[in-house]
PDB file of N, CA and C in Angstrom:
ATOM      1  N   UNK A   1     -16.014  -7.728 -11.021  1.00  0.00           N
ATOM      2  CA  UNK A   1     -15.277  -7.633  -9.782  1.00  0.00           C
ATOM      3  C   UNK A   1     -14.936  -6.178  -9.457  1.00  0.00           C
ATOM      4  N   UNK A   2     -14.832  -5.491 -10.558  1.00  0.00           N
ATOM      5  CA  UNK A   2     -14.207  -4.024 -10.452  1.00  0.00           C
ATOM      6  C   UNK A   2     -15.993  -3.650  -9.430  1.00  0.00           C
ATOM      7  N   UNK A   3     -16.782  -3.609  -9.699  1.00  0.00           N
ATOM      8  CA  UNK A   3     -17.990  -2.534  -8.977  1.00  0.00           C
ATOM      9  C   UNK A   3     -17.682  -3.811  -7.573  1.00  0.00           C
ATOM     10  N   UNK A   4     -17.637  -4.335  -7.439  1.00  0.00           N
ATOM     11  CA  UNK A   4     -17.176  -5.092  -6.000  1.00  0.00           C
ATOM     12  C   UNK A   4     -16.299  -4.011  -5.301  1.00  0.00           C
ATOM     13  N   UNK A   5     -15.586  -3.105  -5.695  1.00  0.00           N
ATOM     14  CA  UNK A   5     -14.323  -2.877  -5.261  1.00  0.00           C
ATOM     15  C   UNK A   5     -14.575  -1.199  -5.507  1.00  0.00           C
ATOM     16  N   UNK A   6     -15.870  -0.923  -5.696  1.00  0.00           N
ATOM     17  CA  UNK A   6     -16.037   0.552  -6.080  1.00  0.00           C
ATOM     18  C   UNK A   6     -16.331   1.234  -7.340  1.00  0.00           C
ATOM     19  N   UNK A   7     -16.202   0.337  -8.041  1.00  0.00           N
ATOM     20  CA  UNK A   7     -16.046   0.504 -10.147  1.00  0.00           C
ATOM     21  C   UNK A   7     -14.584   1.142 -10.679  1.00  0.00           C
ATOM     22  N   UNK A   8     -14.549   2.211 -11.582  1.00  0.00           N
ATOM     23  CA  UNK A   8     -13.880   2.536 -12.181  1.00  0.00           C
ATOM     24  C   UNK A   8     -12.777   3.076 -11.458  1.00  0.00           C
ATOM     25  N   UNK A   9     -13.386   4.123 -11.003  1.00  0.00           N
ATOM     26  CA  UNK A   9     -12.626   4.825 -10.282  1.00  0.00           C
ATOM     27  C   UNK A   9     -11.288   4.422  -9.095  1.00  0.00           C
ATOM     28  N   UNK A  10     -12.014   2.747  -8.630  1.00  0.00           N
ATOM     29  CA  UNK A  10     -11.672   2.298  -7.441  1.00  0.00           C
ATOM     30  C   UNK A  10     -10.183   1.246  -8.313  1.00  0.00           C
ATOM     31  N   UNK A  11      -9.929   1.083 -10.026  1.00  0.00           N
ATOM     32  CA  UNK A  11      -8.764   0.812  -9.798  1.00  0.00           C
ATOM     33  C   UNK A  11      -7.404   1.375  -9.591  1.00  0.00           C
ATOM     34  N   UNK A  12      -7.482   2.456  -9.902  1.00  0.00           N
ATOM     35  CA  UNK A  12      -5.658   2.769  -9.706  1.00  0.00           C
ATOM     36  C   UNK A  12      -5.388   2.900  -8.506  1.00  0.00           C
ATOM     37  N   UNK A  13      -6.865   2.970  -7.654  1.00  0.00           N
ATOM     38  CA  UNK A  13      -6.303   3.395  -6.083  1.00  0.00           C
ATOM     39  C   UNK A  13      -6.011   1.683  -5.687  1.00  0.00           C
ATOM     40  N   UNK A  14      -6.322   0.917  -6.395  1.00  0.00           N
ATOM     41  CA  UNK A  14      -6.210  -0.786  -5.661  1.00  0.00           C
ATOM     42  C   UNK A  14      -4.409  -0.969  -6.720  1.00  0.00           C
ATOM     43  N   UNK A  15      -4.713  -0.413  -7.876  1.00  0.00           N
ATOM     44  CA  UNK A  15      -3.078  -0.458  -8.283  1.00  0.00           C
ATOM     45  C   UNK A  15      -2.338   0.047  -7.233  1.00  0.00           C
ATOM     46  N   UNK A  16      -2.700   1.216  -6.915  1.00  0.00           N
ATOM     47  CA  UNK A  16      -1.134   1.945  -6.164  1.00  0.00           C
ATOM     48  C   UNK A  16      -1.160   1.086  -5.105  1.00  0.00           C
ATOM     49  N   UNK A  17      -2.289   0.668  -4.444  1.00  0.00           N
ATOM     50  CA  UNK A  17      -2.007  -0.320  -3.010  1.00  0.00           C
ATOM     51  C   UNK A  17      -1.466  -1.279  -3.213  1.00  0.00           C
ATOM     52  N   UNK A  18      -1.333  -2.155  -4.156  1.00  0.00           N
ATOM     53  CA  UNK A  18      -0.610  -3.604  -4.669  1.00  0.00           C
ATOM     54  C   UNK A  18       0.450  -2.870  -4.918  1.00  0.00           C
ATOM     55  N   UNK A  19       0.866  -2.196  -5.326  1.00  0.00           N
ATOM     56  CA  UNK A  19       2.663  -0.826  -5.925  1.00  0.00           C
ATOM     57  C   UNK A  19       3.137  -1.193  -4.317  1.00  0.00           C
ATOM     58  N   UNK A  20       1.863  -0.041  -3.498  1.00  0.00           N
ATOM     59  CA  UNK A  20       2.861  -0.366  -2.428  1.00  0.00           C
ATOM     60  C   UNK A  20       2.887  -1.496  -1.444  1.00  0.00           C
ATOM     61  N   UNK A  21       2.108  -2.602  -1.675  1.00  0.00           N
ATOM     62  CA  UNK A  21       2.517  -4.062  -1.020  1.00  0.00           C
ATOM     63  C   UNK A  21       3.538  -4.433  -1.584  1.00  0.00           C
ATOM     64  N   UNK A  22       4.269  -4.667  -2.719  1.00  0.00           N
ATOM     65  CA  UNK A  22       5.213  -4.528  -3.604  1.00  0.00           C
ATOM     66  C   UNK A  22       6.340  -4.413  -3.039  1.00  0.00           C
ATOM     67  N   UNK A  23       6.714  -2.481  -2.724  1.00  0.00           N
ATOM     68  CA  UNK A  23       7.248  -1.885  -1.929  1.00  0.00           C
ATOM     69  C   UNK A  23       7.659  -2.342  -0.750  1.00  0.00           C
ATOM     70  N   UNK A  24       6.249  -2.699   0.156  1.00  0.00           N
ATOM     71  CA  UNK A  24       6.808  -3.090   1.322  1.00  0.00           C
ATOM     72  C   UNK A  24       7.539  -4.481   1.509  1.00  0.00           C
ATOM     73  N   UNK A  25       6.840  -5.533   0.332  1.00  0.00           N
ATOM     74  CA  UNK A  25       7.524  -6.772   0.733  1.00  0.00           C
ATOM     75  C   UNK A  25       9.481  -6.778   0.455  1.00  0.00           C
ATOM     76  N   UNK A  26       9.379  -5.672  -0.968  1.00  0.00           N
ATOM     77  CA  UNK A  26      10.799  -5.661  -1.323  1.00  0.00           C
ATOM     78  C   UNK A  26      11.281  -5.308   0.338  1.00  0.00           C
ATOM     79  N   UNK A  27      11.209  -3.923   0.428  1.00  0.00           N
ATOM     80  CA  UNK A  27      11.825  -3.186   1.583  1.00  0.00           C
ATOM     81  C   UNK A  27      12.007  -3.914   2.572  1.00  0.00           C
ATOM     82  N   UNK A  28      11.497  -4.761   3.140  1.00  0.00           N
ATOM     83  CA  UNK A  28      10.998  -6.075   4.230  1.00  0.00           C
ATOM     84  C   UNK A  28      11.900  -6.561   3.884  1.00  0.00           C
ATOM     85  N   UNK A  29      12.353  -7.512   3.027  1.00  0.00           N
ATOM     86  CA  UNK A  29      13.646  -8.351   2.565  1.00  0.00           C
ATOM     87  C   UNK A  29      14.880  -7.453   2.674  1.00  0.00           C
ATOM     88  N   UNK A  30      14.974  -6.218   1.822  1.00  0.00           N
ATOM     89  CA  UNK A  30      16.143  -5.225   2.277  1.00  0.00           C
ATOM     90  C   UNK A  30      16.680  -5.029   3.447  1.00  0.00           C
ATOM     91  N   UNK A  31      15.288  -4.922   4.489  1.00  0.00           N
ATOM     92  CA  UNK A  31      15.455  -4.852   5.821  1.00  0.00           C
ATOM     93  C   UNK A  31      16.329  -6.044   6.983  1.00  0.00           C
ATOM     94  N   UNK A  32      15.676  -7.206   5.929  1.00  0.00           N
ATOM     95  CA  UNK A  32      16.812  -8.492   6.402  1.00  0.00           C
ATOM     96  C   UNK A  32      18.017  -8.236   6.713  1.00  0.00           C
ATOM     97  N   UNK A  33      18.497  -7.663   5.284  1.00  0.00           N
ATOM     98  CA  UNK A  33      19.748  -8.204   5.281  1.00  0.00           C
ATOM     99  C   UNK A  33      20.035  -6.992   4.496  1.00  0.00           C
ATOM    100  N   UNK A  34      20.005  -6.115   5.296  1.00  0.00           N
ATOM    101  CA  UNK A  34      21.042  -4.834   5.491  1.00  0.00           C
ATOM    102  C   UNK A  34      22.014  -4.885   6.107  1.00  0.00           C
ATOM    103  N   UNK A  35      23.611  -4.163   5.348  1.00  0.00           N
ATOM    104  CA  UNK A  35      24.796  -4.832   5.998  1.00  0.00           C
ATOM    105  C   UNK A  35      24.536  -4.018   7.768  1.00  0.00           C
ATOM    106  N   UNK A  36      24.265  -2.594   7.868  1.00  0.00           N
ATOM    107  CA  UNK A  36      24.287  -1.691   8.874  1.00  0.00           C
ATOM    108  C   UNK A  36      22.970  -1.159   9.281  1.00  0.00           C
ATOM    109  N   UNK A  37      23.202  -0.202  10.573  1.00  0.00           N
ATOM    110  CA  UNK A  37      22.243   0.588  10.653  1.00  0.00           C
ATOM    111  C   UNK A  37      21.250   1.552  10.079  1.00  0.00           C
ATOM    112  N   UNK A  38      22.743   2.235   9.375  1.00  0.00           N
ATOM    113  CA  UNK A  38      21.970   3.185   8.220  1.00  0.00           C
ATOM    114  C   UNK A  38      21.406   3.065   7.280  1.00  0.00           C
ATOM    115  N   UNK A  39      21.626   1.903   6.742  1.00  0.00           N
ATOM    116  CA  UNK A  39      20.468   1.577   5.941  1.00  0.00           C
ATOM    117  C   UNK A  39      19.472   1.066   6.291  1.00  0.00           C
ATOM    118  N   UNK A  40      19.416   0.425   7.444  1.00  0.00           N
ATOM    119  CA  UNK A  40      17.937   0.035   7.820  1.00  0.00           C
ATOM    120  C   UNK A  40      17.276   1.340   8.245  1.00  0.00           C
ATOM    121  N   UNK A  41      17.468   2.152   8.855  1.00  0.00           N
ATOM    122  CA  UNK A  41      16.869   3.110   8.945  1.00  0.00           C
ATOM    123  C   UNK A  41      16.192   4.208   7.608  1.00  0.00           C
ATOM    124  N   UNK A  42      16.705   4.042   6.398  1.00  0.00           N
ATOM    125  CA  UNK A  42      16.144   4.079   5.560  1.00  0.00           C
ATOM    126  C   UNK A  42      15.302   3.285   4.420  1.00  0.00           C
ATOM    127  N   UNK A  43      15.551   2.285   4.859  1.00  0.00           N
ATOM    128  CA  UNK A  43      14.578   1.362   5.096  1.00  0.00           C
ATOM    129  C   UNK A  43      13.392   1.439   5.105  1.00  0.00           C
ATOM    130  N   UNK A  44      13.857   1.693   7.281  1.00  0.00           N
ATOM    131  CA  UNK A  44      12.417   1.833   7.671  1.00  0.00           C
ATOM    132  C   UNK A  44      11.400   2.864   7.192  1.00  0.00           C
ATOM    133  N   UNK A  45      12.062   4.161   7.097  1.00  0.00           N
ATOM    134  CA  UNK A  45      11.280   5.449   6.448  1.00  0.00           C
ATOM    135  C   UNK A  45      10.401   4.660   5.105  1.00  0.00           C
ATOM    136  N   UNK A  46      11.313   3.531   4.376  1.00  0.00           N
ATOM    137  CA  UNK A  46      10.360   3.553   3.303  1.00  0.00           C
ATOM    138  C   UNK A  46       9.350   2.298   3.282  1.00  0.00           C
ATOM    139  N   UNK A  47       9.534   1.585   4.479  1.00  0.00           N
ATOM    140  CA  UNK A  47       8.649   0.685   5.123  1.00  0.00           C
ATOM    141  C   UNK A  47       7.436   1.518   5.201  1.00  0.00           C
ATOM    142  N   UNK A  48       7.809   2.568   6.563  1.00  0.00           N
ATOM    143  CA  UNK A  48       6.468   3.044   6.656  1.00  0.00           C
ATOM    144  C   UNK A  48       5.707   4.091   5.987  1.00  0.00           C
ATOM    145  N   UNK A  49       6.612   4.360   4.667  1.00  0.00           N
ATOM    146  CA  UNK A  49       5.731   4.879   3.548  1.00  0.00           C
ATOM    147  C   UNK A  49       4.556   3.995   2.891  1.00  0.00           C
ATOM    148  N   UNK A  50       5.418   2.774   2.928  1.00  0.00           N
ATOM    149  CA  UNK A  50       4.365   1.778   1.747  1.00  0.00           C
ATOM    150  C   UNK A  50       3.501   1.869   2.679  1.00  0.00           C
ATOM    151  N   UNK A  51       3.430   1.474   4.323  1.00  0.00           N
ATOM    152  CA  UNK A  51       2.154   0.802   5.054  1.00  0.00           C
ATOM    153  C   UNK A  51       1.263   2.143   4.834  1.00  0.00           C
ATOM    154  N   UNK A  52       1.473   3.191   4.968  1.00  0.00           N
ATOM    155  CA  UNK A  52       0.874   4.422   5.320  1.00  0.00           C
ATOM    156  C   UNK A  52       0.458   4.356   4.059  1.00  0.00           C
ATOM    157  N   UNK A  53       0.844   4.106   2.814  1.00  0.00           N
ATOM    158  CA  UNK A  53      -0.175   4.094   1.217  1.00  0.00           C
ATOM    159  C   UNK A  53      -1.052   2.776   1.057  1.00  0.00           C
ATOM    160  N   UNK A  54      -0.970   1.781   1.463  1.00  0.00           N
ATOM    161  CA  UNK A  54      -1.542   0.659   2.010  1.00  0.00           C
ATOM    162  C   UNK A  54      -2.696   0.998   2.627  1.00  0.00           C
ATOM    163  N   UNK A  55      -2.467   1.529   3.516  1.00  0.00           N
ATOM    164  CA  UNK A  55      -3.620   1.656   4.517  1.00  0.00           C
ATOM    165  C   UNK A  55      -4.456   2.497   3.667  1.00  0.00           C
ATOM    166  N   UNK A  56      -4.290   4.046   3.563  1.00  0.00           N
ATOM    167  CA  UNK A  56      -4.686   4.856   2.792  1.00  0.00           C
ATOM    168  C   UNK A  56      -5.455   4.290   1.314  1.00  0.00           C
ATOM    169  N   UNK A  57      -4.866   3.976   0.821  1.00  0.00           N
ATOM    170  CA  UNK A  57      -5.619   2.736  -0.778  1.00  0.00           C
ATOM    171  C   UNK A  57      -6.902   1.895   0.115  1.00  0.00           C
ATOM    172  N   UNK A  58      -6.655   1.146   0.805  1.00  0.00           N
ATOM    173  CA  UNK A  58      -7.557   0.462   1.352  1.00  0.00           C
ATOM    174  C   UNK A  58      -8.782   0.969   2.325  1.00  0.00           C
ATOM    175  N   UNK A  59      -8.382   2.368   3.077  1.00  0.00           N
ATOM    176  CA  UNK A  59      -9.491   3.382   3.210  1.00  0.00           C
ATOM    177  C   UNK A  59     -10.512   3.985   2.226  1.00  0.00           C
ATOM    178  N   UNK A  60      -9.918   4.291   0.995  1.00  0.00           N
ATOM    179  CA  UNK A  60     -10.300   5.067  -0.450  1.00  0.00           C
ATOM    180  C   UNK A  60     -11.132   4.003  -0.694  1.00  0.00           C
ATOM    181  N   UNK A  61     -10.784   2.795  -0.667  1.00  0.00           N
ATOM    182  CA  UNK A  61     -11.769   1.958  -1.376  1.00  0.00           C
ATOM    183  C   UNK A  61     -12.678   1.431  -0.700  1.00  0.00           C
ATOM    184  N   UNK A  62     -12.408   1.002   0.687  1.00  0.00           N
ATOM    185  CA  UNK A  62     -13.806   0.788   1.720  1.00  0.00           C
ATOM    186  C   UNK A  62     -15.014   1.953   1.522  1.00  0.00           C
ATOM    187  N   UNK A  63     -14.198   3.544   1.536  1.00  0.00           N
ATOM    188  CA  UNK A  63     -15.196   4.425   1.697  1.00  0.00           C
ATOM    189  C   UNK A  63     -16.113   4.133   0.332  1.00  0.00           C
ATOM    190  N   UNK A  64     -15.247   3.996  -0.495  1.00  0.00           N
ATOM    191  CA  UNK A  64     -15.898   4.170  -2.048  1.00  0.00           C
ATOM    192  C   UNK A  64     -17.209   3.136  -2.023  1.00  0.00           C
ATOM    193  N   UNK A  65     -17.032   2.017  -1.492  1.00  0.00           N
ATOM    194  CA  UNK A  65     -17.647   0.835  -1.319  1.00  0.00           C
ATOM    195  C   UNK A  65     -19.073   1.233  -0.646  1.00  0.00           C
ATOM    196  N   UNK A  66     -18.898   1.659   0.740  1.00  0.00           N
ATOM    197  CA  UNK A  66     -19.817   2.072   1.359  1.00  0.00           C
ATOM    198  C   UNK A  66     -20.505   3.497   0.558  1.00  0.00           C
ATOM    199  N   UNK A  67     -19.698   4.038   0.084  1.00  0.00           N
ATOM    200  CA  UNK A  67     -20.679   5.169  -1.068  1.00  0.00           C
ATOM    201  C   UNK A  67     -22.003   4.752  -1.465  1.00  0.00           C
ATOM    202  N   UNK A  68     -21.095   4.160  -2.897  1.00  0.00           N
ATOM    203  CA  UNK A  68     -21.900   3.364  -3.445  1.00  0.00           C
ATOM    204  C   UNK A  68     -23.218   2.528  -3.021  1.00  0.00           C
ATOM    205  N   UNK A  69     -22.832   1.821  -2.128  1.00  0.00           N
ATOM    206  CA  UNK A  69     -24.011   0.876  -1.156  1.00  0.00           C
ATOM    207  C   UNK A  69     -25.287   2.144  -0.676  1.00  0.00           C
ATOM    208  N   UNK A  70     -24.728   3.003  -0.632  1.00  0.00           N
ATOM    209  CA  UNK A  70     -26.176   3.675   0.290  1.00  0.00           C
ATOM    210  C   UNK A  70     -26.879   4.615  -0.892  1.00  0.00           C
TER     211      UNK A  70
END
């Protein structure tokens, strides 16, 4: 499954992306049920950290994918 996904190289970048799905689902629940503003707003900063490493992990490994293939 690992050369599905790029080989060797392609796990820690699929670790850190599951780290930060992780991240975001915690933060997501935090986000619930935050007593105030201010904390949702830090929060959000770390919402859109995870999506932005999310995305990024899942770029690294498409490209890697398509590497490989050609």
């Amino acid at each position: 499954m690992k050369e599905w996904f790029g080989g060797d190289e392609a796990v820690p970048i699929l670790a850190g992306s599951l780290a930060a799905f992780a991240l975001f689902f915690s933060s997501f629940l935090a986000f619930l049920i935050a007593p105030d503003n201010n904390v949702r707003v830090v929060v959000l900063l770390v919402l859109g950290g995870s999506v932005a490493a999310i995305a990024g992990g899942i770029g690294v490994t498409v490209g890697n994918v398509r590497r490989d293939r050609r």
